[in-house]
C-alpha atoms as a PDB file:
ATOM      1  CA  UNK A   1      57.447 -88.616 -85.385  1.00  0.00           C
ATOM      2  CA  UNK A   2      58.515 -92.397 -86.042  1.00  0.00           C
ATOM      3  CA  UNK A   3      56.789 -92.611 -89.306  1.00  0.00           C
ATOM      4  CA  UNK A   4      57.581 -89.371 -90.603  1.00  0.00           C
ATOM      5  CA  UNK A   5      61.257 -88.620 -89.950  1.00  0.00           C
ATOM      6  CA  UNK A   6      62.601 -91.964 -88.612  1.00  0.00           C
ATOM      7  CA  UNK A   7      63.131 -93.595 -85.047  1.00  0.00           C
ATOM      8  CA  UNK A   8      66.416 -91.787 -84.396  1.00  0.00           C
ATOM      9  CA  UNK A   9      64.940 -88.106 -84.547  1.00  0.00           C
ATOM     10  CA  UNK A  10      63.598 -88.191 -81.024  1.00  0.00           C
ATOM     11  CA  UNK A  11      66.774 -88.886 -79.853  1.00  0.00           C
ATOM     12  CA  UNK A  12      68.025 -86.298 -82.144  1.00  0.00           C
ATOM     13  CA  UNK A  13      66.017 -83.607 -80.700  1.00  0.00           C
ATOM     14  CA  UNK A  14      66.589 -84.510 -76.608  1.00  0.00           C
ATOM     15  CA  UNK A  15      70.361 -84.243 -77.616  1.00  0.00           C
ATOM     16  CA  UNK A  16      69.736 -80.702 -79.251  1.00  0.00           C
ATOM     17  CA  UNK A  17      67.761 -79.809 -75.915  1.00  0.00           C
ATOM     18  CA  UNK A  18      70.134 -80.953 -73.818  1.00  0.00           C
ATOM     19  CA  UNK A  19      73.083 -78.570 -75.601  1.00  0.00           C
ATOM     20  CA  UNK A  20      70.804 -75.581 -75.238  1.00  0.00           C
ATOM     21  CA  UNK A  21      70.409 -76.309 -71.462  1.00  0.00           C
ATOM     22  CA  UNK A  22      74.711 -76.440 -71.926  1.00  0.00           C
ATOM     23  CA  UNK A  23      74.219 -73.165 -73.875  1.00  0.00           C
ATOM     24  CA  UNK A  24      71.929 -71.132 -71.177  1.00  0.00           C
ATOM     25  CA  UNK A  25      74.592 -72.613 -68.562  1.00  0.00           C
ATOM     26  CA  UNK A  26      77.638 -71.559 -70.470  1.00  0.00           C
ATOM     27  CA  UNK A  27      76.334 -68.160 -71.663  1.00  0.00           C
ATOM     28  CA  UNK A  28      74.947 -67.149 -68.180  1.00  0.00           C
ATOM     29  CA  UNK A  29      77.976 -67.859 -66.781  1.00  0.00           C
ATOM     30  CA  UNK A  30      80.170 -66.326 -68.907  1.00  0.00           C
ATOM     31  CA  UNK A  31      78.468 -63.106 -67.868  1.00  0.00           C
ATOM     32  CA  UNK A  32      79.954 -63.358 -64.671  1.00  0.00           C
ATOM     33  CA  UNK A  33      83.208 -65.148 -65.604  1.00  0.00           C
ATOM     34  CA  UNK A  34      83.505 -62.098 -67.880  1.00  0.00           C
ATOM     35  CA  UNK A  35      83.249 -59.431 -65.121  1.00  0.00           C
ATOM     36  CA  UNK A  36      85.871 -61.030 -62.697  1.00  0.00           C
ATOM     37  CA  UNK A  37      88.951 -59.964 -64.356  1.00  0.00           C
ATOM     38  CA  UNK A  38      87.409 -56.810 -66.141  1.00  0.00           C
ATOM     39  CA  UNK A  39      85.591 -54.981 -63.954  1.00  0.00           C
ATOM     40  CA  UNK A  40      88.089 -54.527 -61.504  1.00  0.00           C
ATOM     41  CA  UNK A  41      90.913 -52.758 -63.651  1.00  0.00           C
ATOM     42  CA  UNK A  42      87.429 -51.055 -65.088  1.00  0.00           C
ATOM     43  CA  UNK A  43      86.894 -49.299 -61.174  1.00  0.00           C
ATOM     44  CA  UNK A  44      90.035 -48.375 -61.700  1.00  0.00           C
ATOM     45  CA  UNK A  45      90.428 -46.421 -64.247  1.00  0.00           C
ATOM     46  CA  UNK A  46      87.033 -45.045 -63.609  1.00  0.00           C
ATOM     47  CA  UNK A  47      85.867 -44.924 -60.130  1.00  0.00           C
ATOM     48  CA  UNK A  48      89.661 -44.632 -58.681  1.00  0.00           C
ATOM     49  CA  UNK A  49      88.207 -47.118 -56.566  1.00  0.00           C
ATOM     50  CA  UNK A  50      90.864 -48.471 -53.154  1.00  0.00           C
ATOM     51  CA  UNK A  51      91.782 -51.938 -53.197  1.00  0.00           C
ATOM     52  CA  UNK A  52      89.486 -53.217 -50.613  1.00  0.00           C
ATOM     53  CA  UNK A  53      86.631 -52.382 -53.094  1.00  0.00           C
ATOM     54  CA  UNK A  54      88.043 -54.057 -56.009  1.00  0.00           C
ATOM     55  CA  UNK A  55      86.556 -57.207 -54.422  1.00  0.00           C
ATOM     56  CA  UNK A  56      83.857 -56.189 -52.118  1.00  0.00           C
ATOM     57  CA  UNK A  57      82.203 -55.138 -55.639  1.00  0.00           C
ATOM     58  CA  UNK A  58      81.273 -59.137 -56.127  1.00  0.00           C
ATOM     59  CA  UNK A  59      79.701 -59.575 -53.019  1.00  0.00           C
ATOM     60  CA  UNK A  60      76.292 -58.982 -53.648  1.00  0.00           C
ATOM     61  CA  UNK A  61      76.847 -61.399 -56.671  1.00  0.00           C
ATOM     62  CA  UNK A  62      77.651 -64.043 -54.376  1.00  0.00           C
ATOM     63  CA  UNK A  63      74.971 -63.445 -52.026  1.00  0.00           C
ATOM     64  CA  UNK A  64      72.403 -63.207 -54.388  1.00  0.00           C
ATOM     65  CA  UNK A  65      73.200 -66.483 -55.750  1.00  0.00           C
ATOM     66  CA  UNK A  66      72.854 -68.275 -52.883  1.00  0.00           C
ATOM     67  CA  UNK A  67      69.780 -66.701 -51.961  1.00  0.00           C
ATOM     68  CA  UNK A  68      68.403 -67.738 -56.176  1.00  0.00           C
ATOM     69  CA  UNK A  69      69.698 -71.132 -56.230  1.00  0.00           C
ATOM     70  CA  UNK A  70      67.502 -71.937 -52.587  1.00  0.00           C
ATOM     71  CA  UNK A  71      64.443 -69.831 -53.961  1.00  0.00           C
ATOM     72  CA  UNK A  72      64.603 -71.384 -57.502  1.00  0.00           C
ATOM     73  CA  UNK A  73      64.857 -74.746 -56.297  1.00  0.00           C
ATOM     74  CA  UNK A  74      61.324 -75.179 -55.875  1.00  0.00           C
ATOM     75  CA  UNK A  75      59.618 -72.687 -57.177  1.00  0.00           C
ATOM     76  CA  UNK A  76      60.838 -73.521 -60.542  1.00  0.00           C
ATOM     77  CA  UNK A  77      58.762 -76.550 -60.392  1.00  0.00           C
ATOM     78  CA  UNK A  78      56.241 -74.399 -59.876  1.00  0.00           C
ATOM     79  CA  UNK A  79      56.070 -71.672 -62.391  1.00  0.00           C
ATOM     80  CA  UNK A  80      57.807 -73.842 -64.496  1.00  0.00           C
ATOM     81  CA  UNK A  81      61.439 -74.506 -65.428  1.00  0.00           C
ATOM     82  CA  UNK A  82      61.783 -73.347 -68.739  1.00  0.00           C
ATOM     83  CA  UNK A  83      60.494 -70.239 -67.728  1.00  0.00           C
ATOM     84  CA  UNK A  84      62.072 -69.631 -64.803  1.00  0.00           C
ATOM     85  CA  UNK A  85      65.545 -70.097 -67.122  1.00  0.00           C
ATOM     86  CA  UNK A  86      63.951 -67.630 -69.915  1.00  0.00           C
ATOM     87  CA  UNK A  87      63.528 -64.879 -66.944  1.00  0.00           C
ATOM     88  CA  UNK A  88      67.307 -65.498 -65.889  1.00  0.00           C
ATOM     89  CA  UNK A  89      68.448 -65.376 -68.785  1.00  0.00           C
ATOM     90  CA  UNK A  90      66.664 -61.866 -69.825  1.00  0.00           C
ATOM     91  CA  UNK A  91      67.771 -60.579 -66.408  1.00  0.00           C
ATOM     92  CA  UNK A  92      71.454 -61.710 -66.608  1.00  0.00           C
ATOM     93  CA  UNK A  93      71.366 -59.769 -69.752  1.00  0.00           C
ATOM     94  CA  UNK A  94      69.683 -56.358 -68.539  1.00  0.00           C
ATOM     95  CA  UNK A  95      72.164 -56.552 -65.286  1.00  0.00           C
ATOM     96  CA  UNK A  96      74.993 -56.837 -67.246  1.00  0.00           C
ATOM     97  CA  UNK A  97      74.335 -54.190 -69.179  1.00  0.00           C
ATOM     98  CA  UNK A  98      73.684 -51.944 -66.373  1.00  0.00           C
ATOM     99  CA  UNK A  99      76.895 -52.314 -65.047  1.00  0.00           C
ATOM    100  CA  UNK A 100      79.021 -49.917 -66.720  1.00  0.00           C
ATOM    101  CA  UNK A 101      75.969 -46.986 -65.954  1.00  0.00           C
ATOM    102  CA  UNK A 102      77.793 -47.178 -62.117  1.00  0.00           C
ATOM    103  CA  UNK A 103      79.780 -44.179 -61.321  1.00  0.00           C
ATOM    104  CA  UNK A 104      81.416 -45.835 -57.673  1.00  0.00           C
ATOM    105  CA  UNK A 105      80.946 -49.148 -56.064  1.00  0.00           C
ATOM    106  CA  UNK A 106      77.596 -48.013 -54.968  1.00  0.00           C
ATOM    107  CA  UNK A 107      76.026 -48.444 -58.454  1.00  0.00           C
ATOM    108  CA  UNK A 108      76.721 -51.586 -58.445  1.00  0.00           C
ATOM    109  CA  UNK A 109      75.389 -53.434 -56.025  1.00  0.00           C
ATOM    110  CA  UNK A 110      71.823 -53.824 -58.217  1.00  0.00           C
ATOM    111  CA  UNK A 111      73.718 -55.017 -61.460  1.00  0.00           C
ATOM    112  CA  UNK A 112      75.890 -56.724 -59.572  1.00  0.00           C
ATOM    113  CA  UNK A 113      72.736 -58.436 -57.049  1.00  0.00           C
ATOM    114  CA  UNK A 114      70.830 -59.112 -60.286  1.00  0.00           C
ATOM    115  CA  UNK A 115      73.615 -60.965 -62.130  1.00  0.00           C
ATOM    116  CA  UNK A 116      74.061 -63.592 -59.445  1.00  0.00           C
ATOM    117  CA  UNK A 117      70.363 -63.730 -58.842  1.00  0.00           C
ATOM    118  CA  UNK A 118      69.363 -64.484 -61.958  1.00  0.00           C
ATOM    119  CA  UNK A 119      72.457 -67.273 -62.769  1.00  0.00           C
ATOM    120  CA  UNK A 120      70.836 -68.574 -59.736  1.00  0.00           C
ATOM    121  CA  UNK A 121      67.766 -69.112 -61.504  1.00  0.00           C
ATOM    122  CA  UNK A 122      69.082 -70.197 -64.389  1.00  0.00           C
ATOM    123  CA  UNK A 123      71.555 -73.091 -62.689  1.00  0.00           C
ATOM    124  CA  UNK A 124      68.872 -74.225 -60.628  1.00  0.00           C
ATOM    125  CA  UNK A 125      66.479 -74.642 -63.607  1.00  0.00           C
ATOM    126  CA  UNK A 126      68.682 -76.116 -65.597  1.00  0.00           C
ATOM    127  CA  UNK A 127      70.151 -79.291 -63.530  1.00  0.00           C
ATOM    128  CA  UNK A 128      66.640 -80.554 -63.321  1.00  0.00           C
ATOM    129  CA  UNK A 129      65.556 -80.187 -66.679  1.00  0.00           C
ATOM    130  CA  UNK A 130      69.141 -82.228 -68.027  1.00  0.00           C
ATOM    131  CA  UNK A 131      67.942 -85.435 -65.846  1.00  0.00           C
ATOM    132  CA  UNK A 132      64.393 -84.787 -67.083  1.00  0.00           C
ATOM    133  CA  UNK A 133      65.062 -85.128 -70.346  1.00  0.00           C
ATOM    134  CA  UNK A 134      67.130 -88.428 -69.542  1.00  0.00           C
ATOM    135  CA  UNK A 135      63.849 -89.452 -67.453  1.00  0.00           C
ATOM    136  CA  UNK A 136      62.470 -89.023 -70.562  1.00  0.00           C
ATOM    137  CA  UNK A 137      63.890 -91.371 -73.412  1.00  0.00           C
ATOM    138  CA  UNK A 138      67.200 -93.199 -71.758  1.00  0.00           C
ATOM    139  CA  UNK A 139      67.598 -95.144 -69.020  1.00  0.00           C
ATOM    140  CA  UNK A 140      68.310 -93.405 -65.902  1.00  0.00           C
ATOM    141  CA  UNK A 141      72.198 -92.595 -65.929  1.00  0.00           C
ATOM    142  CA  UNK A 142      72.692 -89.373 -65.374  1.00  0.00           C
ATOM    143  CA  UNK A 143      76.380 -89.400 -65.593  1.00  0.00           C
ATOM    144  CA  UNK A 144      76.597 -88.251 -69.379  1.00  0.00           C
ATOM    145  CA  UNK A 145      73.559 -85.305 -69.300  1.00  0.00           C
ATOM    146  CA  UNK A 146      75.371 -83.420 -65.965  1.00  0.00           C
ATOM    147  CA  UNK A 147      79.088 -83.818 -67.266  1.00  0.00           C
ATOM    148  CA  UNK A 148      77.051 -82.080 -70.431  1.00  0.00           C
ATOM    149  CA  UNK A 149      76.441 -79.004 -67.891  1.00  0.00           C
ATOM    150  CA  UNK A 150      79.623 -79.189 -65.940  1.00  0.00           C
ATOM    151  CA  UNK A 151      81.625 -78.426 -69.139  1.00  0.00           C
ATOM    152  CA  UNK A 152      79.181 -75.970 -70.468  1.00  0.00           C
ATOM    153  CA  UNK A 153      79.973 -74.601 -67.092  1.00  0.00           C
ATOM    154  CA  UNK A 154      83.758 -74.680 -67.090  1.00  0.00           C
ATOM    155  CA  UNK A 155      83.421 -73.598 -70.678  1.00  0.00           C
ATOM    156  CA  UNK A 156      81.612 -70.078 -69.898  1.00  0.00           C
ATOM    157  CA  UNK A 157      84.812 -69.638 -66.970  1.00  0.00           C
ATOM    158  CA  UNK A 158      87.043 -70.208 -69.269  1.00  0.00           C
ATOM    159  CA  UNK A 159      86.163 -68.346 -72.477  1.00  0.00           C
ATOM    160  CA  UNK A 160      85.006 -65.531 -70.297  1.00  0.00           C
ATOM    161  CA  UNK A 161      88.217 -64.650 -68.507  1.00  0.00           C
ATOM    162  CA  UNK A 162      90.397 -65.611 -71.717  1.00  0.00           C
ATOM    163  CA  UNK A 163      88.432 -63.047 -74.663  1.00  0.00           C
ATOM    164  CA  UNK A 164      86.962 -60.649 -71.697  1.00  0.00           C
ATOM    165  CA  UNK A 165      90.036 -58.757 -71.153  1.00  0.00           C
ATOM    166  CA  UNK A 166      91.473 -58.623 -74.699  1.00  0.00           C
ATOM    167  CA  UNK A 167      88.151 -57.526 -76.192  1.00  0.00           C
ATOM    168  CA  UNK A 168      87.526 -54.812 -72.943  1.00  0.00           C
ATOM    169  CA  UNK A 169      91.099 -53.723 -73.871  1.00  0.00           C
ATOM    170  CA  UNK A 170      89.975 -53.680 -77.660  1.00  0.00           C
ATOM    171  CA  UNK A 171      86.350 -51.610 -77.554  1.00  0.00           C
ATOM    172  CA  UNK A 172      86.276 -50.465 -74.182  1.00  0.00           C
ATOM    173  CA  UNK A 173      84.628 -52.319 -70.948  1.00  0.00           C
ATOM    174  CA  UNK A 174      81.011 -50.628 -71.692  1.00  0.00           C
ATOM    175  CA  UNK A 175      80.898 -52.424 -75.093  1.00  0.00           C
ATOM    176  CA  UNK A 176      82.091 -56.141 -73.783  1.00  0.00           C
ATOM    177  CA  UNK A 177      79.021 -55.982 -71.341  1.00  0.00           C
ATOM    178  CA  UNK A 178      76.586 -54.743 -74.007  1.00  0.00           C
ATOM    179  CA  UNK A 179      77.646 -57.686 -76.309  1.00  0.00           C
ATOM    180  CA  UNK A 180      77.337 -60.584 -73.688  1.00  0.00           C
ATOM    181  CA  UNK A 181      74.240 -58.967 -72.451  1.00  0.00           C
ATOM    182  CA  UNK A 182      72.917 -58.924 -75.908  1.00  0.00           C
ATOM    183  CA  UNK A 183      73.561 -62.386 -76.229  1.00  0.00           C
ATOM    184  CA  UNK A 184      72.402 -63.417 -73.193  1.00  0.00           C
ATOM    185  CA  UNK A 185      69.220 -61.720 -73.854  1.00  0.00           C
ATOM    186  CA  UNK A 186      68.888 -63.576 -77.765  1.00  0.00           C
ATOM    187  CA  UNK A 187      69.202 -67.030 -76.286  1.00  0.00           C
ATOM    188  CA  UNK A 188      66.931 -66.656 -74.028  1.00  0.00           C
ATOM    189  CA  UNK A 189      64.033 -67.243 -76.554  1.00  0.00           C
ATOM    190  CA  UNK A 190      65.657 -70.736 -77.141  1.00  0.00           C
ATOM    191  CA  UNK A 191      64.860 -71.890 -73.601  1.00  0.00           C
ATOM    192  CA  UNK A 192      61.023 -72.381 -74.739  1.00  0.00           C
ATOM    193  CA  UNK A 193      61.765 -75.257 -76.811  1.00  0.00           C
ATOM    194  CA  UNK A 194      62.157 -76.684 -73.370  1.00  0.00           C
ATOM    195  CA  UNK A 195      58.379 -76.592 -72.860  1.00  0.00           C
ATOM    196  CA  UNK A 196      57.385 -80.159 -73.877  1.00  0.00           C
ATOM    197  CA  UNK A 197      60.012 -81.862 -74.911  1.00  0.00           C
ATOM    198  CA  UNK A 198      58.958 -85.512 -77.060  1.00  0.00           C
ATOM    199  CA  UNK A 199      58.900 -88.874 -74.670  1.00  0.00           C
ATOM    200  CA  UNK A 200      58.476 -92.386 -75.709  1.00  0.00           C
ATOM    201  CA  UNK A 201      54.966 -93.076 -75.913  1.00  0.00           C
ATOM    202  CA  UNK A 202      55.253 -95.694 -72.577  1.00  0.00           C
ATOM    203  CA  UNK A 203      56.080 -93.232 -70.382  1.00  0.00           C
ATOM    204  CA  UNK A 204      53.718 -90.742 -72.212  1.00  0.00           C
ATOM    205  CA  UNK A 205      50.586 -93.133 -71.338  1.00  0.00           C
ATOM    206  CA  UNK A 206      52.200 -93.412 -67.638  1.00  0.00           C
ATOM    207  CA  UNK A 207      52.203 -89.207 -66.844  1.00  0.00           C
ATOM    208  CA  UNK A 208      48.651 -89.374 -68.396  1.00  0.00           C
ATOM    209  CA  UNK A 209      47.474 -91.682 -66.187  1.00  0.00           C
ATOM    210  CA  UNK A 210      49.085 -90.245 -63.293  1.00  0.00           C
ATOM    211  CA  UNK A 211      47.167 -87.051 -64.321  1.00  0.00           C
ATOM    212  CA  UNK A 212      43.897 -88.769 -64.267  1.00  0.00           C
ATOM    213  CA  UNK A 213      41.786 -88.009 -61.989  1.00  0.00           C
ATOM    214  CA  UNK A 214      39.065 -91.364 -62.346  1.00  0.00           C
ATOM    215  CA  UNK A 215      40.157 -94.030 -59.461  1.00  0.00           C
ATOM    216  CA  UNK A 216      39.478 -97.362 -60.549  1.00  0.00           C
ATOM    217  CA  UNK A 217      38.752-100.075 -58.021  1.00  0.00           C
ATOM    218  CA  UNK A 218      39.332-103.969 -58.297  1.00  0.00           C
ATOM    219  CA  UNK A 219      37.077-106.367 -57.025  1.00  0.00           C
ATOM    220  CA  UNK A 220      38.004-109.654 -56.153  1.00  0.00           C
ATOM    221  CA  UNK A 221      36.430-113.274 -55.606  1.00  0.00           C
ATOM    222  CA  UNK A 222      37.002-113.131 -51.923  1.00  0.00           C
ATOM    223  CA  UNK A 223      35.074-109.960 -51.851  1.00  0.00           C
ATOM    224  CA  UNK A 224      32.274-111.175 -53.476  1.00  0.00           C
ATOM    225  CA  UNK A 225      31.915-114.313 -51.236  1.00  0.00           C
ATOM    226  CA  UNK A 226      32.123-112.217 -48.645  1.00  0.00           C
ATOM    227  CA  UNK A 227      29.632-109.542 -49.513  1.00  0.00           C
ATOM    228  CA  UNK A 228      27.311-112.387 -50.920  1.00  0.00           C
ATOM    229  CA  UNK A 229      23.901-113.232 -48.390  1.00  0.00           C
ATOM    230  CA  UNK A 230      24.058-116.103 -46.065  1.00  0.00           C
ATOM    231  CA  UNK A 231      21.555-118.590 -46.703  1.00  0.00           C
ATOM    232  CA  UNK A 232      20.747-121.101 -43.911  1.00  0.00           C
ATOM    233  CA  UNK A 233      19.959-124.679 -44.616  1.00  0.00           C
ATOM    234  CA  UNK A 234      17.224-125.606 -42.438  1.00  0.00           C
ATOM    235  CA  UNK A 235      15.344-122.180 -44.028  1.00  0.00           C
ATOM    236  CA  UNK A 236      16.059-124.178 -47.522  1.00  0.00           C
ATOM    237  CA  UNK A 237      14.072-127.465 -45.995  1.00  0.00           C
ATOM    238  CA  UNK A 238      11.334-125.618 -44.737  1.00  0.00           C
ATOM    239  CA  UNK A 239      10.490-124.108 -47.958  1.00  0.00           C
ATOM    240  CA  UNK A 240      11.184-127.212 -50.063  1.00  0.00           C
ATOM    241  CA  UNK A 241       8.342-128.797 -47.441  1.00  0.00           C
ATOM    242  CA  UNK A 242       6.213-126.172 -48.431  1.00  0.00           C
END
């Protein structure tokens, strides 16, 4: 990659990774953020729905997202982050469009469960894979790459709240979770780039060698006087006699 496009394109390319790790944050959450000040005034209108339900409705949002983040958190290294991210980002998407298919607070506790389950997956995929890719070619600060994810974070609450309730008053509620499940469902494709991202050929030869399996042993001088035969002098004058 040095000799054909230059020294600065690997650091060109982590950069671009680490704004679609931003991206999968921001959009993910702006599913969410998006459904907070819609969806009640959407029960409303629809459901006739009592007060006490106009926030009960979120609960199994919250609860799944506790119980994602804590199950993602390891087995992400497992099955691999990028995937587990791709699969929370297609299931964000399907949720969210299931939502407005819920005729009373019943039909949506699935939608509802599967949204914050699968922003679980995503946020706990994510975080990792921002300091891995500063692992990868920078030193290890990773001030810069998680204020990167905190904004993409504060970004998706605040465009989500800000356009979700003029365009829901504009096209209707059922059409502003189609399009944000849409999109969700179109980046998610974008999270495979985070595969194999490039590293600087050092640390390259350093993850190859930890995945070596050949053990190499060193031998040193003291362990070859030691493991060297004993000879005994008065043996060496009786054969010299001889």
């Amino acid at each position: 990659m040095y000799e054909f496009v230059g020294k600065t394109a690997p650091f060109l390319i982590l950069s671009v990774l680490a704004l679609l790790d931003g991206g999968a944050i921001c959009f993910a959450n702006m599913g969410i953020a998006m459904l907070e000040p819609a969806l009640p005034i959407w029960m409303m209108e629809t459901m006739c729905s009592p007060k006490w339900q106009l926030g009960v409705a979120f609960v199994p949002a919250s609860v799944s997202y506790l119980i994602g983040t804590n199950i993602f958190g390891v087995l992400a290294h497992k099955m691999g982050r990028w995937l587990c991210s791709l699969l929370g980002m297609i299931i964000v998407g399907i949720s969210i469009v299931c939502v407005p298919l819920a005729k009373n607070i019943y039909g949506l506790i699935v939608p509802n469960f599967g949204v914050g389950f699968a922003i679980g997956m995503v946020d706990s995929s994510m975080m990792p894979i921002m300091g891995y890719l500063v692992d990868l070619r920078h030193v290890s600060v990773y001030g810069s790459v998680y204020a990167i994810a905190d904004v993409a974070f504060c970004m998706g609450f605040a465009l989500g709240p800000s356009t979700g309730g003029a365009i829901a008053k504009t096209i209707g509620f059922p059409w502003l979770m189609i399009i944000i499940g849409i999109i969700d469902i179109l980046y998610a494709p974008l999270c495979f780039f985070l595969r194999s991202p490039p590293a600087k050929e050092e640390k390259m030869a350093i993850l190859m060698n930890q995945n070596c399996t050949v053990k190499t042993k060193m031998y040193t001088t003291q362990d070859h006087f030691q493991n060297a035969p004993v000879v005994d002098n008065n043996e060496e004058e009786s054969e010299s006699d001889e």
